[in-house]
Protein backbone atom coordinates (compact mmCIF):
# COMPACT_ATOMS: atom_id res chain seq x y z
CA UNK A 1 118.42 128.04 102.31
CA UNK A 2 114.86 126.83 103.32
CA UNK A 3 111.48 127.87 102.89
CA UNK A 4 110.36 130.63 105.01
CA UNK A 5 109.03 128.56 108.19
CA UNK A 6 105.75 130.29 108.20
CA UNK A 7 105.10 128.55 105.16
CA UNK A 8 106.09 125.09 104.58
CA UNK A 9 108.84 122.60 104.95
CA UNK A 10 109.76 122.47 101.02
CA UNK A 11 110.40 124.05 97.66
CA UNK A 12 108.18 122.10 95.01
CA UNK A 13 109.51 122.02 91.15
CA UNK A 14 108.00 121.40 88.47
CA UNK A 15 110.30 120.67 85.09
CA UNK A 16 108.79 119.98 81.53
CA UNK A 17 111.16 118.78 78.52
CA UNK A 18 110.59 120.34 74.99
CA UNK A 19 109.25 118.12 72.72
CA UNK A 20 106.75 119.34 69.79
CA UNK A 21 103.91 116.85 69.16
CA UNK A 22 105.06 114.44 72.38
CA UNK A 23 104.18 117.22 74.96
CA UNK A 24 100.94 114.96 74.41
CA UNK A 25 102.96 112.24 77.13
CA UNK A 26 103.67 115.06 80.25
CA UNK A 27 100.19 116.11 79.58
CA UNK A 28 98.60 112.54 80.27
CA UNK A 29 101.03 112.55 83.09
CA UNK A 30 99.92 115.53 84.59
CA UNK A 31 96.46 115.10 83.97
CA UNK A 32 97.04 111.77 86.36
CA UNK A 33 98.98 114.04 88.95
CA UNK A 34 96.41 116.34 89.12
CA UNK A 35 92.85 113.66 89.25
CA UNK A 36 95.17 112.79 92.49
CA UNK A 37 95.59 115.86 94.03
CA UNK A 38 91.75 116.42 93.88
CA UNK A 39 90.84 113.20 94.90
CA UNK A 40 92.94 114.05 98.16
CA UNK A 41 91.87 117.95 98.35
CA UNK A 42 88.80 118.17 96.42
CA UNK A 43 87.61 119.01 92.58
CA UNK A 44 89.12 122.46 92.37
CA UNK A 45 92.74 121.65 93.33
CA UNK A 46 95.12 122.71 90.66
CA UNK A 47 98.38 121.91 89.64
CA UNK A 48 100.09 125.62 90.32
CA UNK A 49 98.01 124.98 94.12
CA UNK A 50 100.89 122.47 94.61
CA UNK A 51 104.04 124.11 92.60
CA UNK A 52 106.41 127.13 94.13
CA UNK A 53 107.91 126.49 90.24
CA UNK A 54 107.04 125.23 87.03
CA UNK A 55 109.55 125.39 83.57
CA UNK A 56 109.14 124.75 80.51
CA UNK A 57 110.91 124.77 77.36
CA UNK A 58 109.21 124.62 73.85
CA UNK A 59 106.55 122.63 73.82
CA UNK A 60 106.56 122.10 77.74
CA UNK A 61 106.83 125.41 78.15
CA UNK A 62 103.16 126.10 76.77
CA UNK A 63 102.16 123.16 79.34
CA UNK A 64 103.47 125.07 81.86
CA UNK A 65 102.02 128.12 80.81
CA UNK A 66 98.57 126.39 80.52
CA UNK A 67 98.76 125.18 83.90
CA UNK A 68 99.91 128.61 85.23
CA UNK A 69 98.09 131.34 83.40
CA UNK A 70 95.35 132.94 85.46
CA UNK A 71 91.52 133.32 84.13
CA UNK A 72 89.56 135.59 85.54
CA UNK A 73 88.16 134.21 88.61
CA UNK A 74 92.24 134.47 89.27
CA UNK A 75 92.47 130.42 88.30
CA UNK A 76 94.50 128.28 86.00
CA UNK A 77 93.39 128.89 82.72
CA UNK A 78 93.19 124.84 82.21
CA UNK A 79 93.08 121.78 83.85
CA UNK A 80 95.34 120.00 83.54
CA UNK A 81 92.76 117.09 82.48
CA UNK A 82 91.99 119.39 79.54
CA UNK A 83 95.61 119.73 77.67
CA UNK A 84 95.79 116.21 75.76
CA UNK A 85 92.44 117.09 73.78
CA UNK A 86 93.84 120.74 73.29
CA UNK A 87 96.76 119.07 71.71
CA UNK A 88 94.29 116.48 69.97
CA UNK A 89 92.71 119.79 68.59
CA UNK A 90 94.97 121.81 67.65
CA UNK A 91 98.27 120.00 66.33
CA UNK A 92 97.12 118.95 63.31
CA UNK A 93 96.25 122.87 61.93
CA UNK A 94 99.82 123.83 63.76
CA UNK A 95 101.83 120.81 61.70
CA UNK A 96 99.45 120.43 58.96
CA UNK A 97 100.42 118.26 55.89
CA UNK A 98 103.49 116.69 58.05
CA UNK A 99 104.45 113.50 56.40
CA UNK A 100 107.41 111.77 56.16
CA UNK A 101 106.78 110.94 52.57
CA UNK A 102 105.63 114.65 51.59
CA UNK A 103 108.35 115.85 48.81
CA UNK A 104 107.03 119.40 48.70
CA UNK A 105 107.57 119.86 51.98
CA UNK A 106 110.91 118.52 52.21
CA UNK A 107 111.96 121.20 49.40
CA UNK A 108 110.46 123.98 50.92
CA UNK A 109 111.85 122.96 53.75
CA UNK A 110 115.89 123.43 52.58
CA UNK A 111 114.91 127.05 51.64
CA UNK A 112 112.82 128.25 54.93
CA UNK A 113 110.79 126.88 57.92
CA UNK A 114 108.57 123.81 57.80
CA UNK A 115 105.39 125.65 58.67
CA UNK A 116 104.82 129.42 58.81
CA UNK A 117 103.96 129.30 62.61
CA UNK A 118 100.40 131.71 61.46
CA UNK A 119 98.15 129.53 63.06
CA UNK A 120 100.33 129.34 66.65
CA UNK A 121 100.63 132.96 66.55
CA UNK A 122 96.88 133.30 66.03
CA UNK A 123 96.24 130.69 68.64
CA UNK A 124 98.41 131.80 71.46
CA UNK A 125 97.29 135.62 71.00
CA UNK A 126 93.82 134.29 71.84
CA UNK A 127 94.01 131.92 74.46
CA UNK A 128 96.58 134.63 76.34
CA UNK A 129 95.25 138.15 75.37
CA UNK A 130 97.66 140.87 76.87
CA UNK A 131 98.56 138.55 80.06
CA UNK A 132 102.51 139.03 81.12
CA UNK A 133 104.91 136.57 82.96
CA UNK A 134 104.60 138.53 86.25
CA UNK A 135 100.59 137.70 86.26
CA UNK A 136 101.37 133.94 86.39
CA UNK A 137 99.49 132.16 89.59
CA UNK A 138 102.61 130.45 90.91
CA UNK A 139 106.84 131.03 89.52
CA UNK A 140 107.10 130.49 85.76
CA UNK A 141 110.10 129.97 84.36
CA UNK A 142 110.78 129.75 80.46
CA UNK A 143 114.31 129.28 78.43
CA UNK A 144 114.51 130.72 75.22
CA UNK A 145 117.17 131.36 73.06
CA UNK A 146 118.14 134.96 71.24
CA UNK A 147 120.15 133.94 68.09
CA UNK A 148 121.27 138.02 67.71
CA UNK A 149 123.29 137.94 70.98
CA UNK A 150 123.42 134.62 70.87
CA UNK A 151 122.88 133.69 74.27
CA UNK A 152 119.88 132.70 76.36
CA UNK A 153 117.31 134.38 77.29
CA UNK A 154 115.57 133.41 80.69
CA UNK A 155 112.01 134.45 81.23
CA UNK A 156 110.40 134.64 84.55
CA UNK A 157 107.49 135.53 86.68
CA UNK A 158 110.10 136.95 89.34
CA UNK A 159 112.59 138.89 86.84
CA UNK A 160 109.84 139.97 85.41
CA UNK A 161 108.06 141.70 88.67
CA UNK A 162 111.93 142.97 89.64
CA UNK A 163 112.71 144.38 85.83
CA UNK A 164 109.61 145.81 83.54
CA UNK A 165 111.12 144.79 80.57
CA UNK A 166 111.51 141.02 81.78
CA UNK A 167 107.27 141.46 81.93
CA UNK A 168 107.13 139.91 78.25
CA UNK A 169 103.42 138.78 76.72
CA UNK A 170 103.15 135.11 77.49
CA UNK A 171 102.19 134.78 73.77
CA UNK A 172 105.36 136.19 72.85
CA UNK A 173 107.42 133.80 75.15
CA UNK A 174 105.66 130.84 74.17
CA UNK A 175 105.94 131.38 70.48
CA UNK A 176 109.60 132.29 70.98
CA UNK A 177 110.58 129.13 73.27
CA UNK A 178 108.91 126.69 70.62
CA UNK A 179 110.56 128.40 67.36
CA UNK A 180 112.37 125.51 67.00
CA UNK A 181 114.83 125.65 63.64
CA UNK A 182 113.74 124.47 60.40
CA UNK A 183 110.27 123.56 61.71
CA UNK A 184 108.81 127.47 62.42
CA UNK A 185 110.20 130.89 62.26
CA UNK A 186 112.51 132.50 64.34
CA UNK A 187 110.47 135.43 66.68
CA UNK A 188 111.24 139.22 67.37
CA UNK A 189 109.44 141.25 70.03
CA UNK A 190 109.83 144.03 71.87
CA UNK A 191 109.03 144.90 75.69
CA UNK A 192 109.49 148.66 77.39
CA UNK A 193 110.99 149.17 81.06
CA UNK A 194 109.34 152.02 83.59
CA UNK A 195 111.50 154.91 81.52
CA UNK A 196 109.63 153.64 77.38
CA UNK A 197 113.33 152.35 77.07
CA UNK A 198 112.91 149.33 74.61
CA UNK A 199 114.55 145.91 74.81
CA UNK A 200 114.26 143.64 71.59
CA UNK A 201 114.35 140.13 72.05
CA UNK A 202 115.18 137.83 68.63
CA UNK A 203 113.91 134.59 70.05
CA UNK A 204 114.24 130.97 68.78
CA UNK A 205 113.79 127.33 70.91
CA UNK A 206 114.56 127.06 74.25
CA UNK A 207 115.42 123.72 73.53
CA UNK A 208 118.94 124.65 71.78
CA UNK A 209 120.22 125.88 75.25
CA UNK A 210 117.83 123.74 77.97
CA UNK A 211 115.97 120.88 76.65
CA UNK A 212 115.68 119.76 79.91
CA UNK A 213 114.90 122.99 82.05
CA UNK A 214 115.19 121.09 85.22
CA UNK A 215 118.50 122.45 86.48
CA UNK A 216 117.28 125.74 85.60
CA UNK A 217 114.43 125.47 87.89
CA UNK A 218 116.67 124.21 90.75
CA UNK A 219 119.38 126.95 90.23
CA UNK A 220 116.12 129.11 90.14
CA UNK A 221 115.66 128.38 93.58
CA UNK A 222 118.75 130.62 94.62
CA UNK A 223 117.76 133.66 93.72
CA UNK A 224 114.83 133.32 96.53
CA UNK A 225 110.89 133.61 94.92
CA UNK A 226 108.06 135.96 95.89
CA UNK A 227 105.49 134.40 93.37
CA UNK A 228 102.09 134.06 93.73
CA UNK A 229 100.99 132.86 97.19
CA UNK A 230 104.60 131.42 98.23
CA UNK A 231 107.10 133.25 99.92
CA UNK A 232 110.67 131.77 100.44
CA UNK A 233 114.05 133.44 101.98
CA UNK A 234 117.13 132.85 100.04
CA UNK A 235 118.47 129.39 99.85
CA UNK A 236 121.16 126.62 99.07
CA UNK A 237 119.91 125.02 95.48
CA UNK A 238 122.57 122.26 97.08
CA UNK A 239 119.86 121.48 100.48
CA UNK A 240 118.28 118.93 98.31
CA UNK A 241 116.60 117.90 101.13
CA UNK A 242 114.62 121.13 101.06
CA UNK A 243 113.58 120.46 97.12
CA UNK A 244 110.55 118.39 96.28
CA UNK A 245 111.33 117.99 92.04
CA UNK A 246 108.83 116.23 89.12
CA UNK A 247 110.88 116.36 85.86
CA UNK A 248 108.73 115.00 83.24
CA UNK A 249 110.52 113.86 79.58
CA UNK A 250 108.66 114.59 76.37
CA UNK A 251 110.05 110.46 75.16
CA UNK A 252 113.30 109.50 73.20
CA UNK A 253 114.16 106.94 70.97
CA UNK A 254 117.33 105.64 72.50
CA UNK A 255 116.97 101.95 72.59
CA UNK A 256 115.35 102.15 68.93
CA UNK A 257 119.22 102.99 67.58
CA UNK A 258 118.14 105.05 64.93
CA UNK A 259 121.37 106.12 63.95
CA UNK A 260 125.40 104.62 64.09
CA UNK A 261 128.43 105.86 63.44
CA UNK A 262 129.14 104.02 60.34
CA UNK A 263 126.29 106.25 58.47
CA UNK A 264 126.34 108.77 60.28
CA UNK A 265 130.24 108.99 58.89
CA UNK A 266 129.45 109.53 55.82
CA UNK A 267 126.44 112.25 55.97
CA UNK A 268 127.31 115.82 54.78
CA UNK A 269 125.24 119.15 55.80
CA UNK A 270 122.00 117.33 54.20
CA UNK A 271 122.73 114.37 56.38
CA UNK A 272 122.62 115.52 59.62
CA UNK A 273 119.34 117.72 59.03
CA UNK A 274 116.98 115.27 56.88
CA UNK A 275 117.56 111.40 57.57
CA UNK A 276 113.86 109.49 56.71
CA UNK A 277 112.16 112.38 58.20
CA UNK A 278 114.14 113.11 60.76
CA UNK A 279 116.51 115.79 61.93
CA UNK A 280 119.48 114.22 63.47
CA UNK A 281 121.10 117.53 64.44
CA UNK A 282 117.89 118.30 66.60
CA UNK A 283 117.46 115.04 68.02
CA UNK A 284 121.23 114.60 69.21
CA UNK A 285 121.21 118.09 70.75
CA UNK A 286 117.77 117.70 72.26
CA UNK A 287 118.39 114.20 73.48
CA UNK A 288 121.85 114.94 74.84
CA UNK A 289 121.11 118.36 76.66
CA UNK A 290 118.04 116.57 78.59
CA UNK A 291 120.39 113.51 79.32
CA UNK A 292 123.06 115.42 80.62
CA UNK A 293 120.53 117.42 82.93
CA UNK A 294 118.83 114.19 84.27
CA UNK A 295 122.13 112.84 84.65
CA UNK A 296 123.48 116.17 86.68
CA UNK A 297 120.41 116.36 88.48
CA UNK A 298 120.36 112.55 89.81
CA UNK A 299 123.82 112.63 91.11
CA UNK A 300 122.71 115.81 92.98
CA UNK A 301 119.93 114.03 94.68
CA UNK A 302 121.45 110.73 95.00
CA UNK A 303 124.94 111.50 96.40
CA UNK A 304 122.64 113.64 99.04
CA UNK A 305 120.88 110.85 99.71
CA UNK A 306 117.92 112.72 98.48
CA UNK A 307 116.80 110.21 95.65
CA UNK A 308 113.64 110.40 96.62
CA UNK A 309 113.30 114.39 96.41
CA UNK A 310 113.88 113.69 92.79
CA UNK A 311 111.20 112.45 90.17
CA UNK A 312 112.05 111.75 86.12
CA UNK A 313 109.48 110.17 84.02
CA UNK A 314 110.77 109.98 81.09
CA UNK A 315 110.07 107.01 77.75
CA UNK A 316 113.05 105.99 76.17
CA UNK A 317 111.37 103.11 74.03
CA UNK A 318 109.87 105.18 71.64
CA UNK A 319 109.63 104.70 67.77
CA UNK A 320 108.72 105.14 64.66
CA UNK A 321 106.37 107.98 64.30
CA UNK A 322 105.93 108.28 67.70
CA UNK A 323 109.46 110.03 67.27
CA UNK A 324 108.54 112.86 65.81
CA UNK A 325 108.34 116.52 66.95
CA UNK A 326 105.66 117.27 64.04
CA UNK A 327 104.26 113.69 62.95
CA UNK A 328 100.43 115.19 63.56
CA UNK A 329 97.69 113.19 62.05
CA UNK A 330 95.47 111.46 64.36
CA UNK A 331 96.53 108.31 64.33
CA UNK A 332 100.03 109.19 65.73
CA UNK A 333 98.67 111.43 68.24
CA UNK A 334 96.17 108.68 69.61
CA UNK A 335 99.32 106.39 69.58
CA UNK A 336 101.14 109.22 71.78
CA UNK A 337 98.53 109.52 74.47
CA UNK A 338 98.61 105.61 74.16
CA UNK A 339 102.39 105.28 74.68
CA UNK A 340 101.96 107.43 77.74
CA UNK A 341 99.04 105.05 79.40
CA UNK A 342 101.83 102.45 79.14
CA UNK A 343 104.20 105.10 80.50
CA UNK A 344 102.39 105.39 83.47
CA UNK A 345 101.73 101.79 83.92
CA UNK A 346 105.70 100.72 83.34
CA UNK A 347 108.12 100.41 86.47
CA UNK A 348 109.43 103.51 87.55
CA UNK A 349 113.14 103.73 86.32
CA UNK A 350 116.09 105.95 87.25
CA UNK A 351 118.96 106.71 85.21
CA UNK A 352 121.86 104.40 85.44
CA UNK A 353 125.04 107.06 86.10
CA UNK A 354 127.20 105.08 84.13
CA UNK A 355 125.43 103.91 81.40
CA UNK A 356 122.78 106.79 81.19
CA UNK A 357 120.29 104.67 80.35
CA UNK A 358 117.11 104.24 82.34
CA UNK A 359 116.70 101.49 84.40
CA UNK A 360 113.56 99.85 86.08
CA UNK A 361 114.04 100.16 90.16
CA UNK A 362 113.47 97.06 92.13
CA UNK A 363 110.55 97.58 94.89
CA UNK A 364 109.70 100.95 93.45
CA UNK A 365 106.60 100.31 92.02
CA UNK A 366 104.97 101.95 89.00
CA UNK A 367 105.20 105.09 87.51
CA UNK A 368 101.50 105.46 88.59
CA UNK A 369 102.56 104.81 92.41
CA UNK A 370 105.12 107.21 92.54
CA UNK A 371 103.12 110.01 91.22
CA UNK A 372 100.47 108.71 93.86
CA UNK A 373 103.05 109.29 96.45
CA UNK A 374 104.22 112.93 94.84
CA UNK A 375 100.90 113.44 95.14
CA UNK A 376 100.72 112.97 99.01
CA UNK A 377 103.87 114.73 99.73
CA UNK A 378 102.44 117.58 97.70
CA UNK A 379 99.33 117.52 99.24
CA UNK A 380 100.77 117.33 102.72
CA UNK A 381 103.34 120.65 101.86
CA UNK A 382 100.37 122.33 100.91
CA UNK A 383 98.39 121.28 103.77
CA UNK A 384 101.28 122.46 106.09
CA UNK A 385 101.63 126.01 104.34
CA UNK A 386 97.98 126.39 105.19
CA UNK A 387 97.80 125.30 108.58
CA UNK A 388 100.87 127.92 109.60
CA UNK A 389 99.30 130.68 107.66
CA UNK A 390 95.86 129.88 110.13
CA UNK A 391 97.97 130.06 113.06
CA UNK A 392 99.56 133.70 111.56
CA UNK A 393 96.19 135.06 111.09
CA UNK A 394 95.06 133.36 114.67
CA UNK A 395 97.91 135.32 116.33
């Protein structure tokens, strides 16, 4: 398929990993993209201007909820230059007390969640109100996971304007999609279709199914979107040629070997859900499901020829503290918007097929230049879509 012709050339996607407390690194990405975009297009440009779709799981999927969520002049409710000192802000009363030497919480922690989740709750009802998916400015799309049926649970702005109870609160989806086990408690909702019939949804992290909600986006692309301003007829998720895709990591900790067979042979149930702070369980299945996406996604693009439809930024040096999905004092959160400054400045990499590690590409510039040329193509889409819906209206 491609893009209705009386709008533009392309489909643009926008992918965010999950991530807790590193969501902090795709928001100083972003916040780049978008100081880009306006220095092309002016002040007001916006992110969800530029994207047909943006996904999200756990943490990314309250970045792309930020970026997407209308106010009401009808605008995102943030820019995107505005997320990394929401995150400054707020993390520490969402993860509060997180150490890695904090005993009581460790305890607590083997008979219920880390954290109650109150203050998230609170804070999402706020900032969202009563919005619903189908109000988002361009195609959200949010996994989740419902633990009763055991099977994921897919939330998005077009479902949700072709099936009323799709049309979740945004609050609700965003607490459900970051309920990540152990560290805050599972979520139950309820939404009613056109007839008061009622559909309960028992929701925990997206992450467990889609880490990496890039393919999702992509196989998104299928079902054809009517979203916002964009209009598209059905198409091939296989015409990569027709996709324009930013996949942004949350970081790893691959080359810092935290773990090796030899222990990791001897740990029982205890073992593989509290190592020095750590959750190996989590980090294996979060690590591996965005590694085998990137992976899938890349030999998409590249055996299409299309390598340079597809963008992955994604830190696989991290360490320490910088690890962590809850590791929110100040310090390590200044470190995180630091790590993704060097991010930015590093060689842009691609992900070897057969080793699956990233590797630095030869005459590709920085991560900074590439997002300066996503930028352009973005800009020129955009410009496109506009100048054929002028020449609609002229005729």
């Amino acid at each position: 398929m491609a893009p209705n012709s009386r709008k533009g050339g392309i489909v643009t996607v926008l992918s965010i990993d999950g991530g807790g407390i590193r969501g902090i690194i795709p928001a100083t990405i972003l916040a780049f993209l978008e100081s880009k975009l306006q220095e092309r297009d002016g002040p007001d440009s916006r992110l969800a201007d530029y994207f047909d779709i943006v996904a999200g799981t756990s943490t990314g999927g309250l970045l792309a909820t930020m970026i997407t969520a209308p106010d009401k002049e009808k605008r995102p409710m943030y820019a995107a230059k505005d997320i990394v000192n929401f995150y400054l802000q707020h993390c520490p009363r969402l993860f509060p007390g997180c150490s890695r030497h904090n005993l009581l919480k460790t305890f607590t922690n083997l008979f219920g969640p880390k954290y109650n989740g109150r203050y998230l709750r609170t804070l999402l009802r706020e900032q969202l109100g009563e919005l619903t998916i189908k109000e988002t400015l361009t195609d959200l799309v949010i996994p989740t996971f419902d633990i009763k049926r055991l099977q994921p649970v897919i939330f998005t702005t077009t479902y949700a304007k072709e099936k009323a109870y799709r049309n979740a609160k945004l609050s609700d989806i965003c607490i459900g999609t970051s309920a990540a086990p152990t560290f805050l408690p599972a979520h139950y909702f309820e939404t009613n279709d056109e007839r008061g019939n009622v559909t309960g949804y028992d929701l925990i992290d997206g992450g467990v199914a889609a880490n990496n909600p890039t393919r999702i986006a992509i196989s998104h692309i299928s079902s054809g979107i009517l979203a916002g301003d964009s209009e598209y007829v059905q198409m091939d998720p296989l015409d990569s040629s027709k996709i324009l895709v930013l996949s942004l990591g949350t970081g790893i900790a691959k080359q810092a070997h935290e773990y090796n067979a030899e222990t990791a042979a001897r740990w029982g149930l205890l073992g593989w859900v509290y190592k020095k702070g750590n959750i190996p369980l989590l980090d294996v299945f979060g690590d591996a499901s965005s590694d085998m996406v990137d992976i899938h996604v890349s030999t998409l693009f590249q055996s299409l020829h299309t390598k340079n439809n597809y963008l992955r930024i994604q830190d696989d040096t991290l360490c320490g503290d910088k690890c962590s999905l809850d590791m929110a004092t100040p310090e390590n959160l200044e470190a995180l918007v630091e790590a993704a400054n060097q991010l930015l400045k590093k060689g842009m990499s691609r992900v070897n097929l057969e080793t699956g590690e990233f590797e630095e590409i030869e005459g590709e510039g920085t991560n900074e230049e590439a997002l300066i040329r996503f930028a352009r193509q973005l800009s020129e889409e955009r410009e496109l879509r506009l100048s054929n819906e002028t020449l609609i209206t002229i005729d």
